[in-house]
Protein backbone atom coordinates (compact mmCIF):
# COMPACT_ATOMS: atom_id res chain seq x y z
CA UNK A 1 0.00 0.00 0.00
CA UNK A 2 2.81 2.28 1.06
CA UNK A 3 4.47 1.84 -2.67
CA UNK A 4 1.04 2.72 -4.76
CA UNK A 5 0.83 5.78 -2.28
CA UNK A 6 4.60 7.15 -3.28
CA UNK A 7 3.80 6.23 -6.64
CA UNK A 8 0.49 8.52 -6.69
CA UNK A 9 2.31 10.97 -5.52
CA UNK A 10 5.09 10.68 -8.10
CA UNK A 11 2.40 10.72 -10.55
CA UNK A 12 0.52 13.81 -9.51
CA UNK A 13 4.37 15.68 -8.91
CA UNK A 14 5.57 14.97 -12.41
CA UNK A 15 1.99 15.74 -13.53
CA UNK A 16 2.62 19.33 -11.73
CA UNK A 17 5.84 20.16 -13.11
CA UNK A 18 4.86 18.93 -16.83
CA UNK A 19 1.99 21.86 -16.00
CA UNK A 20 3.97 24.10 -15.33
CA UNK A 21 6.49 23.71 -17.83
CA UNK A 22 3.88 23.94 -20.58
CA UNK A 23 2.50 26.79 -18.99
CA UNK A 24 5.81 28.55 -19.05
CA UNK A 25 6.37 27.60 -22.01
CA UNK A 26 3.48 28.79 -24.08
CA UNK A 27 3.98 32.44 -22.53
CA UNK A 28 6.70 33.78 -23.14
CA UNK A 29 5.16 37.19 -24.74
CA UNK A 30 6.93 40.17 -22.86
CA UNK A 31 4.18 42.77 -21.20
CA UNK A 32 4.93 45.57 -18.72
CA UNK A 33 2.70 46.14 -16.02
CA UNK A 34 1.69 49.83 -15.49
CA UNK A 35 -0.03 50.84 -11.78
CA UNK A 36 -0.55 54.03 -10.43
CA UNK A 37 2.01 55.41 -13.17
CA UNK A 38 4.92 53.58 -12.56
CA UNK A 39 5.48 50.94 -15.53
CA UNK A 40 7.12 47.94 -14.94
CA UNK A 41 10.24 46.32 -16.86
CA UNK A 42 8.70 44.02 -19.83
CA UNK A 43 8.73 40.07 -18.56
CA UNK A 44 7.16 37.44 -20.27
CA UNK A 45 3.63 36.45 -19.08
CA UNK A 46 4.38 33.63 -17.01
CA UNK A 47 6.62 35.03 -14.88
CA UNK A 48 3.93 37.95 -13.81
CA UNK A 49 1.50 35.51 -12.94
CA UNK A 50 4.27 33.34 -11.56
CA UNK A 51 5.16 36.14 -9.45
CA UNK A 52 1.80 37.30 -8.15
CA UNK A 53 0.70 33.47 -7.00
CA UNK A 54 3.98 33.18 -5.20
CA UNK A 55 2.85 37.12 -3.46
CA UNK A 56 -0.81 35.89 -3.10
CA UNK A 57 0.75 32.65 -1.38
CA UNK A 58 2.82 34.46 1.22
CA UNK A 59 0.65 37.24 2.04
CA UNK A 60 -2.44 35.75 2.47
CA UNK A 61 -1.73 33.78 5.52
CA UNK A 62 0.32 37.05 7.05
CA UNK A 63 -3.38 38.42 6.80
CA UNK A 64 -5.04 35.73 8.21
CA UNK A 65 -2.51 35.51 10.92
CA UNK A 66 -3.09 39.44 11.46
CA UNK A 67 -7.01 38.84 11.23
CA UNK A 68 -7.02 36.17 13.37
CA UNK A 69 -5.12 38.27 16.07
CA UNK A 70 -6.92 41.10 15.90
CA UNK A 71 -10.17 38.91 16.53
CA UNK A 72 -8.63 37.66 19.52
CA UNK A 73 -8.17 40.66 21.04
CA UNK A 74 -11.61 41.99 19.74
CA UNK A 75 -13.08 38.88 21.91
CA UNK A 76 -11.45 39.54 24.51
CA UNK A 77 -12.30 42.87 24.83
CA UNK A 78 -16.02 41.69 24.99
CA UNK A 79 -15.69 38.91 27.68
C-alpha cells in the first residue's frame, strides 16, 4: 500500500511540473505592467502571474494571521 501511495504521488508531482512547464512555455510574450504610473520592466507572461501566486501565497496567511489576532483581542475585549 505504502508503494502505490509514493507512486500517486510521483504521478501527480511529475503531472505538476509537466503543467507548469507547458504553462511557461506557451507564454513567453513580454508585457509591462503599469499601476498608479509607474510601468514595470517588460517580462514574459508567465513570470507575472508566476510572481503574483507566489505574493498571493505568502501574504495571504500574514493576513489571516493578522485577522485572526486582531479577533482575539476583539473577543477579549467583549468577555
Amino acid at each position: 500500500m505504502r508503494n502505490v501511495k509514493r507512486m500517486l504521488i510521483g504521478i501527480f508531482v511529475l503531472f505538476l511540473i509537466l503543467t507548469i512547464l507547458a504553462f511557461v512555455l506557451e507564454n513567453q510574450q513580454s508585457i509591462s505592467l503599469t499601476f498608479l504610473g509607474w510601468a514595470g520592466p517588460q517580462l514574459p507572461v508567465s513570470l507575472v502571474v508566476i510572481m503574483a501566486l507566489l505574493i498571493g501565497m505568502v501574504a495571504g496567511p500574514i493576513l489571516g494571521l493578522f485577522l485572526g489576532r486582531l479577533s482575539k483581542v476583539a473577543r477579549k475585549r467583549l468577555d
